[in-house]
Protein backbone atom coordinates (compact mmCIF):
# COMPACT_ATOMS: atom_id res chain seq x y z
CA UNK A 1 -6.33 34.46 75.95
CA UNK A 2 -3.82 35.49 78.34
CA UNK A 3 -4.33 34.97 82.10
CA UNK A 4 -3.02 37.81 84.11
CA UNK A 5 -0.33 37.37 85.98
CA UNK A 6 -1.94 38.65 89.17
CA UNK A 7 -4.13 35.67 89.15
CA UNK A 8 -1.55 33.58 88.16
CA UNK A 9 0.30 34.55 90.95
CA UNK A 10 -2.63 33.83 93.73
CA UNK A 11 -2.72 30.29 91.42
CA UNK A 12 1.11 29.71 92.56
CA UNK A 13 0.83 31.02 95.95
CA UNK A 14 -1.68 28.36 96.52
CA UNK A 15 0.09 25.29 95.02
CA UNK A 16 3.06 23.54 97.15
CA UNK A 17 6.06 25.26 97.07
CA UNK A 18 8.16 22.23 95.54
CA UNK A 19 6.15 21.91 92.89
CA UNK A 20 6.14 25.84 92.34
CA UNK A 21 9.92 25.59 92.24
CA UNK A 22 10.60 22.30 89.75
CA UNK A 23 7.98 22.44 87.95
CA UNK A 24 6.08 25.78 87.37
CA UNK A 25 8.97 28.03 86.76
CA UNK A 26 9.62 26.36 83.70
CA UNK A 27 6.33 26.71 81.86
CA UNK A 28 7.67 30.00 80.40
CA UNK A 29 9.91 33.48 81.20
CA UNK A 30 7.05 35.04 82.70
CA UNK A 31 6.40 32.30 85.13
CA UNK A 32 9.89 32.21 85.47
CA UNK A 33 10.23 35.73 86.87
CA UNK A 34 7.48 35.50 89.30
CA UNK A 35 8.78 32.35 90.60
CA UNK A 36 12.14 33.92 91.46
CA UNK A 37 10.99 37.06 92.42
CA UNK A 38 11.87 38.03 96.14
CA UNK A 39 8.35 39.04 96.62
CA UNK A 40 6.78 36.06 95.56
CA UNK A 41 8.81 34.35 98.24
CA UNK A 42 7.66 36.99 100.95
CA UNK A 43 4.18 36.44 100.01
CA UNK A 44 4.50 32.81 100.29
CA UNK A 45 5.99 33.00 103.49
CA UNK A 46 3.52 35.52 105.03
CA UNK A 47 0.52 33.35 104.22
CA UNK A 48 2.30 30.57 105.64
CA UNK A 49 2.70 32.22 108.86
CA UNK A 50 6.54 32.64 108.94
CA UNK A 51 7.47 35.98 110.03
CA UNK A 52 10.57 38.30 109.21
CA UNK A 53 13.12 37.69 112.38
CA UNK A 54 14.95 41.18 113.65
CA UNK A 55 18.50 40.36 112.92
CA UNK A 56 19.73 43.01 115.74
CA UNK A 57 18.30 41.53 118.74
CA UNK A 58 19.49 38.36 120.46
CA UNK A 59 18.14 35.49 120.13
CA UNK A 60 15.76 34.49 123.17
CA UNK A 61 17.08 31.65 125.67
């Protein structure tokens, strides 16, 4: 049976990012994709906390 790659996904999101990145992207193409995929990485980074900085502003002091 196939799992669907939505919960696959939330599996992913969930495990540490290293291991996402050497070892789960090469259980198949599928995996593969979603590892690489830009909004994988946004996900990932949202439920970490990190937010998106605004490029045209200047940095605080």
């Amino acid at each position: 049976t196939d799992v669907p790659l939505a919960v696959v996904e939330e599996i992913l999101l969930k495990l540490p990012a290293h291991q996402v990145v050497r070892v789960c992207r090469l259980v198949c193409h599928e995996w593969k994709e979603l590892v690489d995929s830009a909004s994988h990485w946004r996900e990932r980074c949202r439920r970490e906390g990190f937010q998106p900085s605004d490029a045209s502003r200047p940095p605080d002091d």
